[in-house]
PDB file of N, CA and C in Angstrom:
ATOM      1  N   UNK A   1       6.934 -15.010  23.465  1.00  0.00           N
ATOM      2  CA  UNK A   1       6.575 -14.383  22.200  1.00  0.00           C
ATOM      3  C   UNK A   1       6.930 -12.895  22.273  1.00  0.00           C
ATOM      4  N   UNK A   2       7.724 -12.441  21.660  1.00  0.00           N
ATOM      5  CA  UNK A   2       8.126 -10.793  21.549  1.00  0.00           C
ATOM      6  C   UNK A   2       6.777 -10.279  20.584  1.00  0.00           C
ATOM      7  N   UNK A   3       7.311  -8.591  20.711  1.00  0.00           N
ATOM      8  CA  UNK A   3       6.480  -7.548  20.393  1.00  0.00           C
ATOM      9  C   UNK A   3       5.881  -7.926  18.555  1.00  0.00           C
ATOM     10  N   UNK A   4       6.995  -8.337  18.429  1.00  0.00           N
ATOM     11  CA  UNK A   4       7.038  -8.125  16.568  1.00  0.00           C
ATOM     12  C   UNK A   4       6.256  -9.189  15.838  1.00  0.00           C
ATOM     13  N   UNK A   5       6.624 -10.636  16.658  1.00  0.00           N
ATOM     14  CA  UNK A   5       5.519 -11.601  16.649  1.00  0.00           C
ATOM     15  C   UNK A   5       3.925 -11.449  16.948  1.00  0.00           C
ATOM     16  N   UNK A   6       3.959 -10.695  17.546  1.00  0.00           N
ATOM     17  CA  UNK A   6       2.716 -10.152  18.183  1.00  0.00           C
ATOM     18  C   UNK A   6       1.666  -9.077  17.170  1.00  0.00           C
ATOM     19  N   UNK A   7       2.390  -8.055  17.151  1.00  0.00           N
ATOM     20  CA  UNK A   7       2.029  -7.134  15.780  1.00  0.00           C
ATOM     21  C   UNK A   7       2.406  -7.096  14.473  1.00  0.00           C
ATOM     22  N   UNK A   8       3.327  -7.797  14.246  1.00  0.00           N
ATOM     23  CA  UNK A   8       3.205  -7.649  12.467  1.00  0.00           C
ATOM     24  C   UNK A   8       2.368  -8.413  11.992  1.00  0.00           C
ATOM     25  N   UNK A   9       1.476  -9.238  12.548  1.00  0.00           N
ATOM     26  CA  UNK A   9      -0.006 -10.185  11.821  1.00  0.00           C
ATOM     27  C   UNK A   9      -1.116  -9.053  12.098  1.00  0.00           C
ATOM     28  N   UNK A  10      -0.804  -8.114  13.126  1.00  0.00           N
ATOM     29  CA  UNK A  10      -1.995  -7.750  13.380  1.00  0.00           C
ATOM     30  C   UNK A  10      -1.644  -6.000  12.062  1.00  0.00           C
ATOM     31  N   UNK A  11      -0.742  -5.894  11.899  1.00  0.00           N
ATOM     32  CA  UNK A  11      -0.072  -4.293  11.092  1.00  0.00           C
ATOM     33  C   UNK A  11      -0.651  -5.327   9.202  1.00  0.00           C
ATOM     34  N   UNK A  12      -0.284  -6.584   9.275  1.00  0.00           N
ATOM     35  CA  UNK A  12      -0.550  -7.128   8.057  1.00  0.00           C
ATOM     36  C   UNK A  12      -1.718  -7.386   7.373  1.00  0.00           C
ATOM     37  N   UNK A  13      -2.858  -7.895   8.667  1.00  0.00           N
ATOM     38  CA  UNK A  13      -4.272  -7.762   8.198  1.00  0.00           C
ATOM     39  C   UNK A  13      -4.517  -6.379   8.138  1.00  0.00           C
ATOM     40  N   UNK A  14      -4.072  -5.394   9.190  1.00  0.00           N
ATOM     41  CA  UNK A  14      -4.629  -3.939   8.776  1.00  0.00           C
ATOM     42  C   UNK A  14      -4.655  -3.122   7.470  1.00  0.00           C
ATOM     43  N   UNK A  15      -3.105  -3.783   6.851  1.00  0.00           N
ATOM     44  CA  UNK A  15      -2.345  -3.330   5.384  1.00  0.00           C
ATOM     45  C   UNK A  15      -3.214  -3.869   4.628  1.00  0.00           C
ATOM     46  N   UNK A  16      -3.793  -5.145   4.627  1.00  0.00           N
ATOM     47  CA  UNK A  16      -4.511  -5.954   3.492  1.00  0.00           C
ATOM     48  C   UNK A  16      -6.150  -5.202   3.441  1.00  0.00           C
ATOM     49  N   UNK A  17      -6.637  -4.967   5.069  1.00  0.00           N
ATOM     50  CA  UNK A  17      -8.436  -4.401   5.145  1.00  0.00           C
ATOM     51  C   UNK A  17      -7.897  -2.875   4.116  1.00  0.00           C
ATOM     52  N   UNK A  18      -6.756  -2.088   4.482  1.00  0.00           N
ATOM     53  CA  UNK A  18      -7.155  -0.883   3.790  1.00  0.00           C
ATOM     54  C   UNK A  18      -7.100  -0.892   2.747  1.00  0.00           C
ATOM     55  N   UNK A  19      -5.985  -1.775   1.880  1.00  0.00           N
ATOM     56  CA  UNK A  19      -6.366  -1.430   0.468  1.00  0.00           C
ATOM     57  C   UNK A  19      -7.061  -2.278  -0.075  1.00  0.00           C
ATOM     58  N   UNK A  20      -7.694  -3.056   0.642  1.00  0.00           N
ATOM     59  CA  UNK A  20      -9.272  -3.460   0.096  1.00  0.00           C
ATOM     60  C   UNK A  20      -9.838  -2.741   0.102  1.00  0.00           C
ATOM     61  N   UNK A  21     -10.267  -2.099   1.079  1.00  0.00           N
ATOM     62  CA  UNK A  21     -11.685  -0.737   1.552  1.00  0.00           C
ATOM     63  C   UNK A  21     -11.311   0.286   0.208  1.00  0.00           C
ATOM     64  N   UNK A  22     -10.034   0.824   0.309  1.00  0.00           N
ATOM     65  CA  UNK A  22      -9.659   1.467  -0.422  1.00  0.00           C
ATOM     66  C   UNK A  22     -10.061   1.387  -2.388  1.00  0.00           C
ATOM     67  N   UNK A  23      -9.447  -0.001  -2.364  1.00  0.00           N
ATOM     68  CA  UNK A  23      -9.780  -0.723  -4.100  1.00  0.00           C
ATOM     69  C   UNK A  23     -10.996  -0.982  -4.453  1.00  0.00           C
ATOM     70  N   UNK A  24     -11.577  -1.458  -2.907  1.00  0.00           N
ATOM     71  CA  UNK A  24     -13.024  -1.895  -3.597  1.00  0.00           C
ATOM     72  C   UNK A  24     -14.311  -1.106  -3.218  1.00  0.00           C
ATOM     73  N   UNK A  25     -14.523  -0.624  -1.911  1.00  0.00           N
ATOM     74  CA  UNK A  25     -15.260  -0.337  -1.086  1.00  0.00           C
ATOM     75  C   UNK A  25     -15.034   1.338  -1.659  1.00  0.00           C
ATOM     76  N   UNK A  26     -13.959   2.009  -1.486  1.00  0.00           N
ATOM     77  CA  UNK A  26     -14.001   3.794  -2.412  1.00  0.00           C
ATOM     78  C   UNK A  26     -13.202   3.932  -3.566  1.00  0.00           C
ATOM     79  N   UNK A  27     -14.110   2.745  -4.182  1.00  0.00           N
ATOM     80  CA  UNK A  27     -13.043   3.040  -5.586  1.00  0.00           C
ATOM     81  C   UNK A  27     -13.382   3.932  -6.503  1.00  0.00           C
ATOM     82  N   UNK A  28     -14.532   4.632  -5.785  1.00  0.00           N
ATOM     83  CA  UNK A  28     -15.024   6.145  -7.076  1.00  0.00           C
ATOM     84  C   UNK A  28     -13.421   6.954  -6.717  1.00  0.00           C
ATOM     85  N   UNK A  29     -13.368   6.863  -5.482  1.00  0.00           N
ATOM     86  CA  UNK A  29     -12.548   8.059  -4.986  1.00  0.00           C
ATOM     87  C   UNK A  29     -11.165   7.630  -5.628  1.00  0.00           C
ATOM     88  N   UNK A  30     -10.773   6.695  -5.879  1.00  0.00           N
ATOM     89  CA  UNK A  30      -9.746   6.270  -6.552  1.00  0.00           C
ATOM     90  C   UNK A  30      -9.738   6.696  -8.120  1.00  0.00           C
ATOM     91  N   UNK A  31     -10.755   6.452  -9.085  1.00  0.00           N
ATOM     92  CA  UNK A  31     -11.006   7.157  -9.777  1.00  0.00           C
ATOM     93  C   UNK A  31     -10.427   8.757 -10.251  1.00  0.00           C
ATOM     94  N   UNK A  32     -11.848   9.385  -9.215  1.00  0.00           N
ATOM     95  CA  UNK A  32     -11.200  10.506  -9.142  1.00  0.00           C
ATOM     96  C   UNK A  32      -9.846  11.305  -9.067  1.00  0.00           C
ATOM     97  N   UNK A  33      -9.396  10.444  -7.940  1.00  0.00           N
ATOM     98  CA  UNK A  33      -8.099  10.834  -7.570  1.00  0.00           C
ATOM     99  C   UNK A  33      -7.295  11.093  -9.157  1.00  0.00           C
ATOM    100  N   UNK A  34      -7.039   9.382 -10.014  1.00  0.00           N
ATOM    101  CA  UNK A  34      -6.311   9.802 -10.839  1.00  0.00           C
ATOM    102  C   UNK A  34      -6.806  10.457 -11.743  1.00  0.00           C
ATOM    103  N   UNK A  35      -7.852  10.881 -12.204  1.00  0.00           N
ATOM    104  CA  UNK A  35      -8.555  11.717 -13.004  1.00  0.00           C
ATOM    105  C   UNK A  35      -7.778  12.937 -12.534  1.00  0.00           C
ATOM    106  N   UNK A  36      -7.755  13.665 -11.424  1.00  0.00           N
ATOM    107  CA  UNK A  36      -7.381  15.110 -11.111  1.00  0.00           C
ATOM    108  C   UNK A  36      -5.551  14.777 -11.155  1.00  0.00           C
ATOM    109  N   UNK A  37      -4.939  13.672 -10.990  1.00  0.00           N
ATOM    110  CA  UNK A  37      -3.603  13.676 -10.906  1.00  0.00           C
ATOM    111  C   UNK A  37      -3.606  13.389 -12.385  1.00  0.00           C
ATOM    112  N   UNK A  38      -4.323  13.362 -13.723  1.00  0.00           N
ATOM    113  CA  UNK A  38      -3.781  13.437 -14.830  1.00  0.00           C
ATOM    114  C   UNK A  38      -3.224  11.920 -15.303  1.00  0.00           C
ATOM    115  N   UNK A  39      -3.222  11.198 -14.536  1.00  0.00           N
ATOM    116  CA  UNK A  39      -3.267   9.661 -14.777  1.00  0.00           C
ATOM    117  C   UNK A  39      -3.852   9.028 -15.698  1.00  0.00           C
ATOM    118  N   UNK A  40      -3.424   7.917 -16.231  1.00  0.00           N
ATOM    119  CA  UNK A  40      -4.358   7.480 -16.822  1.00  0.00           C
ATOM    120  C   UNK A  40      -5.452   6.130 -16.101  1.00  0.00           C
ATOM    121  N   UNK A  41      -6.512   5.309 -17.084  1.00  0.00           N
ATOM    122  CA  UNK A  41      -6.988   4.196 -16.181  1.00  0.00           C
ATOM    123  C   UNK A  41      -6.074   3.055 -16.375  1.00  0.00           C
ATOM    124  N   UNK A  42      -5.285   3.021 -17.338  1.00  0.00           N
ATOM    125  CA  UNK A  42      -4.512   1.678 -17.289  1.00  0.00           C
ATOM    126  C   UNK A  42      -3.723   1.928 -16.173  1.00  0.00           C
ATOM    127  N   UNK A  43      -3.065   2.974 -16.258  1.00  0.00           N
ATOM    128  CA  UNK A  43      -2.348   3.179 -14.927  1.00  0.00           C
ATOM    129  C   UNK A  43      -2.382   2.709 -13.652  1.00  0.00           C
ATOM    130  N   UNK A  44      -4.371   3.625 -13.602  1.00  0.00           N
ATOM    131  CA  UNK A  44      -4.947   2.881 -12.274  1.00  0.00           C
ATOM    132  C   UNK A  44      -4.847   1.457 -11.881  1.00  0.00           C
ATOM    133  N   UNK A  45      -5.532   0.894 -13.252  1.00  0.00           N
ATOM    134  CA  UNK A  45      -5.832  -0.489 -13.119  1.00  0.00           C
ATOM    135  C   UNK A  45      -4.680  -1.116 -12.783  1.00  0.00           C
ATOM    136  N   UNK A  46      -3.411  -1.304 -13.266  1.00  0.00           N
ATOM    137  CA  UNK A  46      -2.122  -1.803 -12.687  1.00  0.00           C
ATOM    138  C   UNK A  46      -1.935  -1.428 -11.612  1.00  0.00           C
ATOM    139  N   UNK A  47      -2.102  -0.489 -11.002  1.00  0.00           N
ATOM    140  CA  UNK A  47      -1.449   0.011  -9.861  1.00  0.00           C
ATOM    141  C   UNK A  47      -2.915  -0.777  -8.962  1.00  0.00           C
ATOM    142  N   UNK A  48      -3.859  -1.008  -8.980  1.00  0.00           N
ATOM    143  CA  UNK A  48      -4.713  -1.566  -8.151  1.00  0.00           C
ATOM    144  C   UNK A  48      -4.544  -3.079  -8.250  1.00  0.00           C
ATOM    145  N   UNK A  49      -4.201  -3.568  -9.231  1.00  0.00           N
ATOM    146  CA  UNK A  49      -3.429  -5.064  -9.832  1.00  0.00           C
ATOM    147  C   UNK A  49      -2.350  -5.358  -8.366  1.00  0.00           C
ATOM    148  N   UNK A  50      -1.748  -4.517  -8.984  1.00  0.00           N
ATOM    149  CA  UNK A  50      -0.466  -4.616  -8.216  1.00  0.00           C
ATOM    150  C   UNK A  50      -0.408  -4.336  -6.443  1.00  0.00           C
ATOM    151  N   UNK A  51      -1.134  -3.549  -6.145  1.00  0.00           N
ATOM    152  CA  UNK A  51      -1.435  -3.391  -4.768  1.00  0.00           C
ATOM    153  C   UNK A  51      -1.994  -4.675  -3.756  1.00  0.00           C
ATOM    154  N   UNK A  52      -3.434  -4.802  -4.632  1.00  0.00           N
ATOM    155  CA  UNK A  52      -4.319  -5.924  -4.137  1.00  0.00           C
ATOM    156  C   UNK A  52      -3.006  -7.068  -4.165  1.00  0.00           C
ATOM    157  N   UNK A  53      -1.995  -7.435  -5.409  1.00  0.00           N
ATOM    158  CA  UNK A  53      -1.396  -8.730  -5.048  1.00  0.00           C
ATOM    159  C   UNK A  53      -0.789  -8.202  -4.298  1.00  0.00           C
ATOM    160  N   UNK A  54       0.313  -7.272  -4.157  1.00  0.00           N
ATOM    161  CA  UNK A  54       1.125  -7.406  -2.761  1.00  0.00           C
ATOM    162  C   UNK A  54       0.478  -7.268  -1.496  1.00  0.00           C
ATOM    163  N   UNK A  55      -0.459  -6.964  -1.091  1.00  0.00           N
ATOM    164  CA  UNK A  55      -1.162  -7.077   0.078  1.00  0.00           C
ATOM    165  C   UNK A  55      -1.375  -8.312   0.208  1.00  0.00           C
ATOM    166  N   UNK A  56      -1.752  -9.273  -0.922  1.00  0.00           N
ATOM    167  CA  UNK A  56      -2.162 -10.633  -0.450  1.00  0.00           C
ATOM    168  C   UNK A  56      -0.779 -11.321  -0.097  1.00  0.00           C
ATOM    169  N   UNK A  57       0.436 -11.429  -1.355  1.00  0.00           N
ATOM    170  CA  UNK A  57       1.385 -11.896  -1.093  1.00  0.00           C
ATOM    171  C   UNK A  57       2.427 -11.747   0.593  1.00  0.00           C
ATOM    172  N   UNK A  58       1.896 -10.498   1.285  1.00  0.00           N
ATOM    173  CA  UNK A  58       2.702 -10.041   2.313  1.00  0.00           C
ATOM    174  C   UNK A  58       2.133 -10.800   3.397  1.00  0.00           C
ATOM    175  N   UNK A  59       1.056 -11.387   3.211  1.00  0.00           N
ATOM    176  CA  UNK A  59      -0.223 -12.072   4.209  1.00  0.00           C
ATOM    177  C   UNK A  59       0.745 -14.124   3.965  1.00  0.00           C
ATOM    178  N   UNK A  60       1.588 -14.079   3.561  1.00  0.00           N
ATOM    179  CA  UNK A  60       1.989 -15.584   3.375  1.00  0.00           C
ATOM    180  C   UNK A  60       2.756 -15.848   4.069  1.00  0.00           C
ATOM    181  N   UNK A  61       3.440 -16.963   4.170  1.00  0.00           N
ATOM    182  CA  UNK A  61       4.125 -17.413   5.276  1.00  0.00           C
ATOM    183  C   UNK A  61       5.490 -17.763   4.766  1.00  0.00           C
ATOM    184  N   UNK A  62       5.499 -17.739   3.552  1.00  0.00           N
ATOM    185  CA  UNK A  62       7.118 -17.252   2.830  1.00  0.00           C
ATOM    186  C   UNK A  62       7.613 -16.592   2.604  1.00  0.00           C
ATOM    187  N   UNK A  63       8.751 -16.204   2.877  1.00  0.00           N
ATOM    188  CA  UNK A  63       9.369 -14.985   3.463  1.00  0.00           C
ATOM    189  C   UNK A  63      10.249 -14.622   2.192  1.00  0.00           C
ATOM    190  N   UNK A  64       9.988 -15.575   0.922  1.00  0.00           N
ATOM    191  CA  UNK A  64      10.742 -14.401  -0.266  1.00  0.00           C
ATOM    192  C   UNK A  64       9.256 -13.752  -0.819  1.00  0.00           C
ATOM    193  N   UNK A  65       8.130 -14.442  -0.883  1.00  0.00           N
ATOM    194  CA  UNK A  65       6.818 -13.808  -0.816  1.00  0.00           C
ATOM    195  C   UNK A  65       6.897 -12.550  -0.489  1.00  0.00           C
ATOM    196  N   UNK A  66       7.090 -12.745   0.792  1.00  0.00           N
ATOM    197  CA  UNK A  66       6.738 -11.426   1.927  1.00  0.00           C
ATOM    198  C   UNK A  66       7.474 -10.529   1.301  1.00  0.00           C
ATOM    199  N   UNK A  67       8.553 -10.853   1.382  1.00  0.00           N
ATOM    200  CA  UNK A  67       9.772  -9.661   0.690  1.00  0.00           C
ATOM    201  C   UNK A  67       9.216  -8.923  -0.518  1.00  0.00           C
ATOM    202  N   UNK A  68       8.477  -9.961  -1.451  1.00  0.00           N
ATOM    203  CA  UNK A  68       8.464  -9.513  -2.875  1.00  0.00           C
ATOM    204  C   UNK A  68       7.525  -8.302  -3.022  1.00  0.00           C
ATOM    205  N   UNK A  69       6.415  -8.768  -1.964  1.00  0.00           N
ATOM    206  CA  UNK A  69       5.005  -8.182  -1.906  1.00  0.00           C
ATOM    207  C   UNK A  69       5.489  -6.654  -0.933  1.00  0.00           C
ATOM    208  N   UNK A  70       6.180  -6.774  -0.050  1.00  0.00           N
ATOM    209  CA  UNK A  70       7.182  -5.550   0.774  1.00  0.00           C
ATOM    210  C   UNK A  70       7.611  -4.586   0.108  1.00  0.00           C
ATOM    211  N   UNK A  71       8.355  -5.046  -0.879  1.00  0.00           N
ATOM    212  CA  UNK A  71       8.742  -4.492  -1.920  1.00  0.00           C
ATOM    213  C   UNK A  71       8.174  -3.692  -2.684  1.00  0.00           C
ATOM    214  N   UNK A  72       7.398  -4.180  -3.387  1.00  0.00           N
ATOM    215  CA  UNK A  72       6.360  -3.387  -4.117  1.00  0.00           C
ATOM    216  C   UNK A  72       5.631  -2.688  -3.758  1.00  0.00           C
ATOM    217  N   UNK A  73       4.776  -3.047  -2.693  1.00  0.00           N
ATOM    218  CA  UNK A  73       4.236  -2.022  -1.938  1.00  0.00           C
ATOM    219  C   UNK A  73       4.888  -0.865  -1.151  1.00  0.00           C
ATOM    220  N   UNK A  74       5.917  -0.704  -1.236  1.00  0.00           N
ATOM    221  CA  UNK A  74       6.266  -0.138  -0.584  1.00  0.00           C
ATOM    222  C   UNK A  74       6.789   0.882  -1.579  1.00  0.00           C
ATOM    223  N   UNK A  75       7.305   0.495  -2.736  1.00  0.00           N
ATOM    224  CA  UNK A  75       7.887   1.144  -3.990  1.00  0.00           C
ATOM    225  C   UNK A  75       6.140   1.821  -4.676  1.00  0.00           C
ATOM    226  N   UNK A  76       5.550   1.810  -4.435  1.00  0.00           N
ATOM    227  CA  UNK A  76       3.855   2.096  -5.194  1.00  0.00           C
ATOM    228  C   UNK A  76       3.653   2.952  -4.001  1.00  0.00           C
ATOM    229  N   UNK A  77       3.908   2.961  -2.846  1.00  0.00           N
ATOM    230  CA  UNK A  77       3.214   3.874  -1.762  1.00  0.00           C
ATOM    231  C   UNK A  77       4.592   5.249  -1.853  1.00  0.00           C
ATOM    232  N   UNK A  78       6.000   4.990  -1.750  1.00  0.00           N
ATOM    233  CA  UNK A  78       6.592   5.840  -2.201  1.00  0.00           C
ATOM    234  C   UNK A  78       5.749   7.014  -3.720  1.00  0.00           C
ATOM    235  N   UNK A  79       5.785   5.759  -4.139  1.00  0.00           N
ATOM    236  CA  UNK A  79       5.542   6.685  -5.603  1.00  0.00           C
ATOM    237  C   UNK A  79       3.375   7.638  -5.077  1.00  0.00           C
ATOM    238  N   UNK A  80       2.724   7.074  -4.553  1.00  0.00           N
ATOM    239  CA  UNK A  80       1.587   7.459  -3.974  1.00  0.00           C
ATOM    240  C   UNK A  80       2.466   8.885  -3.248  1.00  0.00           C
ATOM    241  N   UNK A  81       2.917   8.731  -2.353  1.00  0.00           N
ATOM    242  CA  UNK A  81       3.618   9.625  -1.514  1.00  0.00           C
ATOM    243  C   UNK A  81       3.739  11.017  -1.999  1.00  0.00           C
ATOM    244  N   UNK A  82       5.183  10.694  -3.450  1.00  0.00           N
ATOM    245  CA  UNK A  82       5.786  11.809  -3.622  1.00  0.00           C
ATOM    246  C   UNK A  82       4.432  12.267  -4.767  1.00  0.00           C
ATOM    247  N   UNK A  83       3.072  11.789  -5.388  1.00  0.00           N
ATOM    248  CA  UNK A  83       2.315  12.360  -6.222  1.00  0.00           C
ATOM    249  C   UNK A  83       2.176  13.121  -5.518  1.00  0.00           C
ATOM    250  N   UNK A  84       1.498  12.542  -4.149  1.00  0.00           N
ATOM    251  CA  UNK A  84       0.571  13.766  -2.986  1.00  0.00           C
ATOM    252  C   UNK A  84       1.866  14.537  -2.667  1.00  0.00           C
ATOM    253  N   UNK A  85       2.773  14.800  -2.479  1.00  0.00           N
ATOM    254  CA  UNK A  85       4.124  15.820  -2.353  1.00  0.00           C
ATOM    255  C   UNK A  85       3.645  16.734  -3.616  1.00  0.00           C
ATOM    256  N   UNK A  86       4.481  16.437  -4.569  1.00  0.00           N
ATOM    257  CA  UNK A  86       4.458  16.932  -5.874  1.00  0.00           C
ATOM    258  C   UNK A  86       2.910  18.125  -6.478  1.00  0.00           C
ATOM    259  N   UNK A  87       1.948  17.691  -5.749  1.00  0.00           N
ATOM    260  CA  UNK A  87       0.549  18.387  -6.272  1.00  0.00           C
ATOM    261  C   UNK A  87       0.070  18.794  -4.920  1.00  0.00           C
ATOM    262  N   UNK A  88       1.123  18.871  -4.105  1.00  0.00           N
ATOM    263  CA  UNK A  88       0.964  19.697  -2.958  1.00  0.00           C
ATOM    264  C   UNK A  88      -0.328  19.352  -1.999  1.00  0.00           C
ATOM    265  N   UNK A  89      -0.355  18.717  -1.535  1.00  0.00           N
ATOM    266  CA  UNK A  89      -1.822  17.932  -1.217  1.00  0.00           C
ATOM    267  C   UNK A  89      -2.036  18.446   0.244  1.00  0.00           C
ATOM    268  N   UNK A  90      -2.415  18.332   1.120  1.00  0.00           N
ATOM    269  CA  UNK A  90      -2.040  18.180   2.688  1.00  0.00           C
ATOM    270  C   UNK A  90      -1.792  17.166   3.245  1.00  0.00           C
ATOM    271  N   UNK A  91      -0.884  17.251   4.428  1.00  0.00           N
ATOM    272  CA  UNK A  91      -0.873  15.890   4.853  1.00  0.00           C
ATOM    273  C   UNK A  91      -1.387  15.278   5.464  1.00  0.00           C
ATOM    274  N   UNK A  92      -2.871  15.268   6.198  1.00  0.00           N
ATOM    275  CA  UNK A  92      -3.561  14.116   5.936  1.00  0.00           C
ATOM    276  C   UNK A  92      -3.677  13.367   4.775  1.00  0.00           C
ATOM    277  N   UNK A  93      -3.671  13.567   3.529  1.00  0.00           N
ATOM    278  CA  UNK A  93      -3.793  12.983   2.293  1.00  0.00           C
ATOM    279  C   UNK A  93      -2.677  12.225   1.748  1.00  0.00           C
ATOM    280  N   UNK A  94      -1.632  12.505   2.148  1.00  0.00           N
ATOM    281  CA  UNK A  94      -0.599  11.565   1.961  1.00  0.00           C
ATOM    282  C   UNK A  94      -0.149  10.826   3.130  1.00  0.00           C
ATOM    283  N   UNK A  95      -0.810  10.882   4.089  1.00  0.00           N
ATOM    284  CA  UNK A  95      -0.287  10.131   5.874  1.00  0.00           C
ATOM    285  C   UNK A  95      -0.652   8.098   5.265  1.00  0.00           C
ATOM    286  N   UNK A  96      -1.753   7.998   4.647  1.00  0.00           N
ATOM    287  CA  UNK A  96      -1.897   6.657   4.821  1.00  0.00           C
ATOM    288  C   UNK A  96      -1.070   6.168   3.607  1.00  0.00           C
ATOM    289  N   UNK A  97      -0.681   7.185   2.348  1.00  0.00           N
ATOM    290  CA  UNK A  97       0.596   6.126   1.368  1.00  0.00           C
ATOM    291  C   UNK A  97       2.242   6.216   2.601  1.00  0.00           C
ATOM    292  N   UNK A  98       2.281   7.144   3.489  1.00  0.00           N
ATOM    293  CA  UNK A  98       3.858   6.995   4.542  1.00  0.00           C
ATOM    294  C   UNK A  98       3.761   5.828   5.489  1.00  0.00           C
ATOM    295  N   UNK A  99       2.147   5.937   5.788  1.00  0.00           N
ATOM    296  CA  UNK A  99       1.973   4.813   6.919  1.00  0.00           C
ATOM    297  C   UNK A  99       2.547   3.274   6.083  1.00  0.00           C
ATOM    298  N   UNK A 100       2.128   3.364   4.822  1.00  0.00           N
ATOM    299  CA  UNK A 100       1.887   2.011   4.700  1.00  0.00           C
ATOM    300  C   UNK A 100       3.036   1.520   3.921  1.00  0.00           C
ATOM    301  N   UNK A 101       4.086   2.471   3.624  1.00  0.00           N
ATOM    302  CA  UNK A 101       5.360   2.347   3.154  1.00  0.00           C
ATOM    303  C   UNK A 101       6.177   2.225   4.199  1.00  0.00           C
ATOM    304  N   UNK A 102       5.983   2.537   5.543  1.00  0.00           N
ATOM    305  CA  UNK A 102       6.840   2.589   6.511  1.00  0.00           C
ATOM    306  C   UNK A 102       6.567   0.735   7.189  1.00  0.00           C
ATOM    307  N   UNK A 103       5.037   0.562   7.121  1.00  0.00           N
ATOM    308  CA  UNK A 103       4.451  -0.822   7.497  1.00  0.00           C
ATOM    309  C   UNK A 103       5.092  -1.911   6.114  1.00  0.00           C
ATOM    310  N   UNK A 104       4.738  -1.506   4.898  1.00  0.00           N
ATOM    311  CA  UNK A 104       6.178  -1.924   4.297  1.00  0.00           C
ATOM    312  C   UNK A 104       7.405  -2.816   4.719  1.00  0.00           C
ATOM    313  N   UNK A 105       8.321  -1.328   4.327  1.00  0.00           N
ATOM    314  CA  UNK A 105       9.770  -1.891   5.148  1.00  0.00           C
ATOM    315  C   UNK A 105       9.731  -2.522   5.872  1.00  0.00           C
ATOM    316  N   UNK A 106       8.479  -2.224   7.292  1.00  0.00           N
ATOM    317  CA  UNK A 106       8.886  -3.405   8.527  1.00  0.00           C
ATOM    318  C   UNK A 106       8.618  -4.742   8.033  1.00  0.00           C
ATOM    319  N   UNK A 107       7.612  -4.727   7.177  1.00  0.00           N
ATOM    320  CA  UNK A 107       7.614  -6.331   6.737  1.00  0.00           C
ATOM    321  C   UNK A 107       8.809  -6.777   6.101  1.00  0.00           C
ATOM    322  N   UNK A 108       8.979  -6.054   4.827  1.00  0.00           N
ATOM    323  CA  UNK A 108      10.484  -6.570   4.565  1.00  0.00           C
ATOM    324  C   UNK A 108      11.409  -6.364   5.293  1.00  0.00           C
ATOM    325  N   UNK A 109      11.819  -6.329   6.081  1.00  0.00           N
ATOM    326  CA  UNK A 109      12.651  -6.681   7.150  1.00  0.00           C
ATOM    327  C   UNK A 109      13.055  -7.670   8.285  1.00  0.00           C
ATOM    328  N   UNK A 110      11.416  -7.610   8.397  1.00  0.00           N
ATOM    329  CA  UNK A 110      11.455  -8.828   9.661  1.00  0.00           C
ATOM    330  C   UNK A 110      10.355  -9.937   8.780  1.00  0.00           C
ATOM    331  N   UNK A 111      10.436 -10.367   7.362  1.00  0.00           N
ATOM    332  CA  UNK A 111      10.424 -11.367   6.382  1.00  0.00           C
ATOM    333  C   UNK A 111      11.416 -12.796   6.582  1.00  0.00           C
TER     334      UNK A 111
END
């Protein structure tokens, strides 16, 4: 069994616990967030739509799944990324949308 077999189940449940914790567990702070980024809530609400499914979809064992859910998440954490860029944030505050765009790609890749 190689490295990649080994950790991308364990990088995939990690991807799925945070933006649970994240969606459900500090979702004032989510709130907030787009409140001060000028967002709107439909916004939010899609973008938490859309997160929660690709986290689940990346957790499957079909690999155009995986891809699809890779994809997106990874295109939503970009776009997370360059907000916290753009409004000048620090980077602790944008480290977990790079982490999880970079955990991303590796899924779509090795999908």
């Amino acid at each position: 069994m190689d490295f990649f077999n080994i950790i991308l189940p364990i990088l995939k449940i990690l991807t799925l616990a945070s933006v649970f914790f994240v969606w459900f567990i500090r979702y004032e702070n989510i709130v907030d967030e787009f409140k001060k980024y000028g967002y709107s809530s439909k916004l939010r609400d899609l973008v938490g739509i859309l997160k929660i499914t690709s986290v689940i979809l990346i957790q499957n064992s079909n690999p155009i799944l995986v891809k699809t859910g890779s994809a997106l998440l990874a295109f939503l954490m970009l776009a997370a990324f360059i907000t916290h860029l753009k409004v000048k944030n620090p980077i602790i505050e944008f480290l977990p949308s790079f982490t999880l765009m970079c955990f991303s790609i590796l899924f779509f890749v090795n999908a």
